[in-house]
N, C-alpha and C. Protein backbone atom coordinates (compact mmCIF):
# COMPACT_ATOMS: atom_id res chain seq x y z
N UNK A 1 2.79 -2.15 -19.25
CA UNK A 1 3.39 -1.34 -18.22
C UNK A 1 4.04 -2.24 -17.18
N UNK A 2 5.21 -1.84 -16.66
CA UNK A 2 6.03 -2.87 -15.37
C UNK A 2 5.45 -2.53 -14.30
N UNK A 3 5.35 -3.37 -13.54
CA UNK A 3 5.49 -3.68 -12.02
C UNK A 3 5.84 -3.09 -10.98
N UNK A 4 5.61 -1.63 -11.11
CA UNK A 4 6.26 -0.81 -10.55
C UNK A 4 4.96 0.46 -9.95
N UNK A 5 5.38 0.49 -8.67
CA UNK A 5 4.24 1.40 -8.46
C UNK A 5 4.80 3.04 -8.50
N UNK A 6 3.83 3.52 -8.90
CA UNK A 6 4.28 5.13 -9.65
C UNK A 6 4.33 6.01 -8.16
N UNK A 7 4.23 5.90 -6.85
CA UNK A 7 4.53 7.01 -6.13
C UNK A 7 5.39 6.11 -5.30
N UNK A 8 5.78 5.04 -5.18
CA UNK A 8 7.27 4.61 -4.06
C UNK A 8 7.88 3.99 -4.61
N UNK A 9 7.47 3.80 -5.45
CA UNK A 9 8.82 2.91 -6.68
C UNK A 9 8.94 1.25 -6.32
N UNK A 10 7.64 1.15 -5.58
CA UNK A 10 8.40 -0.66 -5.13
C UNK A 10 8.19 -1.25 -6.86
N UNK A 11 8.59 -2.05 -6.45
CA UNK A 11 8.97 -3.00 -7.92
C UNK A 11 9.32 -4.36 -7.57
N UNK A 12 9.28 -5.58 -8.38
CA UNK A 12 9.25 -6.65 -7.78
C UNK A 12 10.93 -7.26 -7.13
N UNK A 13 10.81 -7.83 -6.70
CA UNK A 13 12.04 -8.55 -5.31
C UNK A 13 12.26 -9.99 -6.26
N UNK A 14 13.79 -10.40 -6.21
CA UNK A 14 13.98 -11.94 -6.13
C UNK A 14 14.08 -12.31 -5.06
N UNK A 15 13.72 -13.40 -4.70
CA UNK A 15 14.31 -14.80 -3.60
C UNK A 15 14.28 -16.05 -4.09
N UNK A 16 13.53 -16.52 -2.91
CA UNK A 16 14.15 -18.19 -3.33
C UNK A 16 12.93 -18.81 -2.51
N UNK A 17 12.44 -19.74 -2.88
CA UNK A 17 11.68 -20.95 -2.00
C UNK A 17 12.67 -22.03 -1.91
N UNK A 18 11.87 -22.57 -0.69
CA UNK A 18 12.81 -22.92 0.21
C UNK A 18 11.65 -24.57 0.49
N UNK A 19 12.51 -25.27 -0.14
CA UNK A 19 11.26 -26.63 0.23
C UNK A 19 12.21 -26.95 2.19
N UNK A 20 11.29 -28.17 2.10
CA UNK A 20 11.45 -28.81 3.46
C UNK A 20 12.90 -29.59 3.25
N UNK A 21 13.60 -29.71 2.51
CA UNK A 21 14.77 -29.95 2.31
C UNK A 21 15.80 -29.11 2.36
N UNK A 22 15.21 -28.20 2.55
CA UNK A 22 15.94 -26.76 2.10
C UNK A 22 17.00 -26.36 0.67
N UNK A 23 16.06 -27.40 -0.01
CA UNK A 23 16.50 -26.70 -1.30
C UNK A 23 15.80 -25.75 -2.19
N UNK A 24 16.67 -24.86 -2.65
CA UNK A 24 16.57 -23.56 -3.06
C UNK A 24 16.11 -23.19 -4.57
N UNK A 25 15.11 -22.63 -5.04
CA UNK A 25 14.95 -22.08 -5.91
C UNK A 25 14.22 -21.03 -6.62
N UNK A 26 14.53 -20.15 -7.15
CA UNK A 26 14.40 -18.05 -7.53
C UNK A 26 13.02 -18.47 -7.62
N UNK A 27 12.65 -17.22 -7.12
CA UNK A 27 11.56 -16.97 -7.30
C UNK A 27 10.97 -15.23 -7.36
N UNK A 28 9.90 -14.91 -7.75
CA UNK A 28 9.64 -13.32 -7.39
C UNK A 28 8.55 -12.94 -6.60
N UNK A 29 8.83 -11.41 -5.73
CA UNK A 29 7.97 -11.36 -5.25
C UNK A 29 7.17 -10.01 -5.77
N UNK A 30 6.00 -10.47 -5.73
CA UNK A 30 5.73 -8.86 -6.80
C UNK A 30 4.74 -8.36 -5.86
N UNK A 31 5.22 -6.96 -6.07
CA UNK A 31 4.25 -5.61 -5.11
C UNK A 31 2.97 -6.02 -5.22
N UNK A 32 1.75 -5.56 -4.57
CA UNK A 32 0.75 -5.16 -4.62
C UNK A 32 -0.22 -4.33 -4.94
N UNK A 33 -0.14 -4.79 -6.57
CA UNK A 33 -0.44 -3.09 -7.38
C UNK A 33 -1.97 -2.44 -7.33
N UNK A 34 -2.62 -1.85 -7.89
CA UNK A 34 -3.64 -1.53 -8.11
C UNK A 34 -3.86 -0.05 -9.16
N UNK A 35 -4.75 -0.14 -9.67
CA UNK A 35 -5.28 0.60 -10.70
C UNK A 35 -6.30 1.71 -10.18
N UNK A 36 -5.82 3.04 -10.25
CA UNK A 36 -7.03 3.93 -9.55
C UNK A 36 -6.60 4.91 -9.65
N UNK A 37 -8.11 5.86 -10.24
CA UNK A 37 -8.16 6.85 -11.16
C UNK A 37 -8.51 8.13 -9.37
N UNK A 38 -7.66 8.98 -9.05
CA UNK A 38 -7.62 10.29 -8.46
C UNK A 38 -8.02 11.59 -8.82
N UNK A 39 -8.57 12.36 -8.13
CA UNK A 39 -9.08 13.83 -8.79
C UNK A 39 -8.02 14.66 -8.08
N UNK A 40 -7.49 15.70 -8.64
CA UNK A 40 -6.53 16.72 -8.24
C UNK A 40 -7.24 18.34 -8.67
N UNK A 41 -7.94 18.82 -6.93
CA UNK A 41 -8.58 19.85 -7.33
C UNK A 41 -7.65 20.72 -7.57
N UNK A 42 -6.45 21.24 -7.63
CA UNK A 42 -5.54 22.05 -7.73
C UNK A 42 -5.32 22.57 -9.43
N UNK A 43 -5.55 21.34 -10.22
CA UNK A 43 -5.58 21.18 -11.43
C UNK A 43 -6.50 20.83 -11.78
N UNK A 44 -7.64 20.70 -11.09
CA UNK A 44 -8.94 20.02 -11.47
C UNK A 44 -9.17 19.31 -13.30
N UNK A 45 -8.34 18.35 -12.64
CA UNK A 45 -8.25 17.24 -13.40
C UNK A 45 -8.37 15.77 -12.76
N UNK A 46 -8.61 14.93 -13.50
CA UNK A 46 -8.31 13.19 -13.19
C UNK A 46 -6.96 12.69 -13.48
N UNK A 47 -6.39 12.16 -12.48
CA UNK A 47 -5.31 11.36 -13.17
C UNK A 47 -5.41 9.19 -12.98
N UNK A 48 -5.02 8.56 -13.49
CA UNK A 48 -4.98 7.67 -13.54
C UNK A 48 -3.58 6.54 -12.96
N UNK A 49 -3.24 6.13 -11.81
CA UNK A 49 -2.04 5.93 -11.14
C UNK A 49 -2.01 4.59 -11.00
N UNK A 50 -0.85 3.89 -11.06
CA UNK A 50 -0.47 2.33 -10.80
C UNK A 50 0.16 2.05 -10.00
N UNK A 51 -0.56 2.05 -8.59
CA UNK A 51 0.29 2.22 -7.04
C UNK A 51 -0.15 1.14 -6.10
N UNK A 52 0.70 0.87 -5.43
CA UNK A 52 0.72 -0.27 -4.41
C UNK A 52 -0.60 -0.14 -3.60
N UNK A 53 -0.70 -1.20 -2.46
CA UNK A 53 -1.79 -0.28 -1.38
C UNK A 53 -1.34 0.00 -0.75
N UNK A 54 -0.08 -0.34 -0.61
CA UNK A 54 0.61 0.41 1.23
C UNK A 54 0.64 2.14 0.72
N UNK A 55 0.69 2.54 -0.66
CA UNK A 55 1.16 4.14 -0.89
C UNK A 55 -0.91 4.69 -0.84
N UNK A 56 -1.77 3.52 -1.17
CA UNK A 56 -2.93 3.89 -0.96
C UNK A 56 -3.20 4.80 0.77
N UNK A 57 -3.04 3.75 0.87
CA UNK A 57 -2.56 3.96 2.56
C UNK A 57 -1.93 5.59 2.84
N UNK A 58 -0.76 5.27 2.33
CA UNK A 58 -0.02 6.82 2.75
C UNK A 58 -1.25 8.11 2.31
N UNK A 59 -1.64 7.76 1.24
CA UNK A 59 -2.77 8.68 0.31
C UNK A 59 -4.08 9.14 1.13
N UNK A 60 -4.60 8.47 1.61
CA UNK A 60 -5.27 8.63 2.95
C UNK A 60 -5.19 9.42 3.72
N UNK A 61 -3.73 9.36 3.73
CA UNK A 61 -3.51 9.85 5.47
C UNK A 61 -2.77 10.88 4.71
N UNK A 62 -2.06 11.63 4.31
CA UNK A 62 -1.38 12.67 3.83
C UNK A 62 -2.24 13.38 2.91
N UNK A 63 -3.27 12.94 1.53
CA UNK A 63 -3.82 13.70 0.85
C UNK A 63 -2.70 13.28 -0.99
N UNK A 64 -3.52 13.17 -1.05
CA UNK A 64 -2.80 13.17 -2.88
C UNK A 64 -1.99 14.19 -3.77
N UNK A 65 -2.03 15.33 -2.94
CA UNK A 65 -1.45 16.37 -3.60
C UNK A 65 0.14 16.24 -2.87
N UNK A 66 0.46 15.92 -2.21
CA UNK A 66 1.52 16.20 -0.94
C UNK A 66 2.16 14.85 -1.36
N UNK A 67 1.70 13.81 -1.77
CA UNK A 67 1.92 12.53 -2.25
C UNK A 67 3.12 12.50 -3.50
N UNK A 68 1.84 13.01 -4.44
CA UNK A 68 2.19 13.83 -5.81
C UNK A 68 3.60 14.68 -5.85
N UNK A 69 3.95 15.66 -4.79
CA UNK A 69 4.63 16.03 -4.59
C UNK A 69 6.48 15.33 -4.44
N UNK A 70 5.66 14.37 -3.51
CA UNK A 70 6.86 13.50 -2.65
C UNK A 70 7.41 12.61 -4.12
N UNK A 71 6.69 12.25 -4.89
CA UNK A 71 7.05 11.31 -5.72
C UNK A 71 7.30 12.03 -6.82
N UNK A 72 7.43 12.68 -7.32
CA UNK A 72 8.01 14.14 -8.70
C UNK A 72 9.51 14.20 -8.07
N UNK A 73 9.86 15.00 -6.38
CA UNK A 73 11.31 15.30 -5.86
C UNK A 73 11.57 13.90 -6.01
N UNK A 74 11.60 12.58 -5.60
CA UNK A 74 12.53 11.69 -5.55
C UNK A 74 12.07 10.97 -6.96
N UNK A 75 11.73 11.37 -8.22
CA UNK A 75 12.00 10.77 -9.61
C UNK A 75 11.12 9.95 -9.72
N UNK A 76 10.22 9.18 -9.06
CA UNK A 76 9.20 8.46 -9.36
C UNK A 76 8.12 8.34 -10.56
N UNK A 77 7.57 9.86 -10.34
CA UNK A 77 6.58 10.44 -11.20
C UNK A 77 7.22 11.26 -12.18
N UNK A 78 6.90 11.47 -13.61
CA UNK A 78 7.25 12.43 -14.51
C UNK A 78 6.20 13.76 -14.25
């Protein structure tokens, strides 16, 4: 599975390191994923999600269903 977290879509970044010379070379920066299984009493079911922690975060504070929601309208989630 890619690098991609299933409710904000981050996904990994190029740049560059940067020595003390300031010479340049690619590098990536990859999200902060995590693995974690959610209950959805609505459907009273489990689902299983591959999401950053900053969207953990949002999950918290908004609720998983409303989450769920947000990420289905902007294409994230199937």
């Amino acid at each position: 599975m890619s690098r991609v977290c299933q409710l904000t879509g981050k996904r990994v970044m190029v740049g560059n390191n940067v020595s003390h010379s300031l010479r340049r070379t690619k590098r990536k920066f990859y999200p902060n994923l995590i693995t974690k299984k959610f209950y959805i009493p609505e459907e009273d079911n489990w689902i299983s999600l591959k999401i950053s922690t900053s969207a953990l975060k949002t999950i918290n504070r908004k609720g998983i269903s409303a989450c769920l929601k947000e990420a289905r309208e902007k294409g994230y989630l199937k």
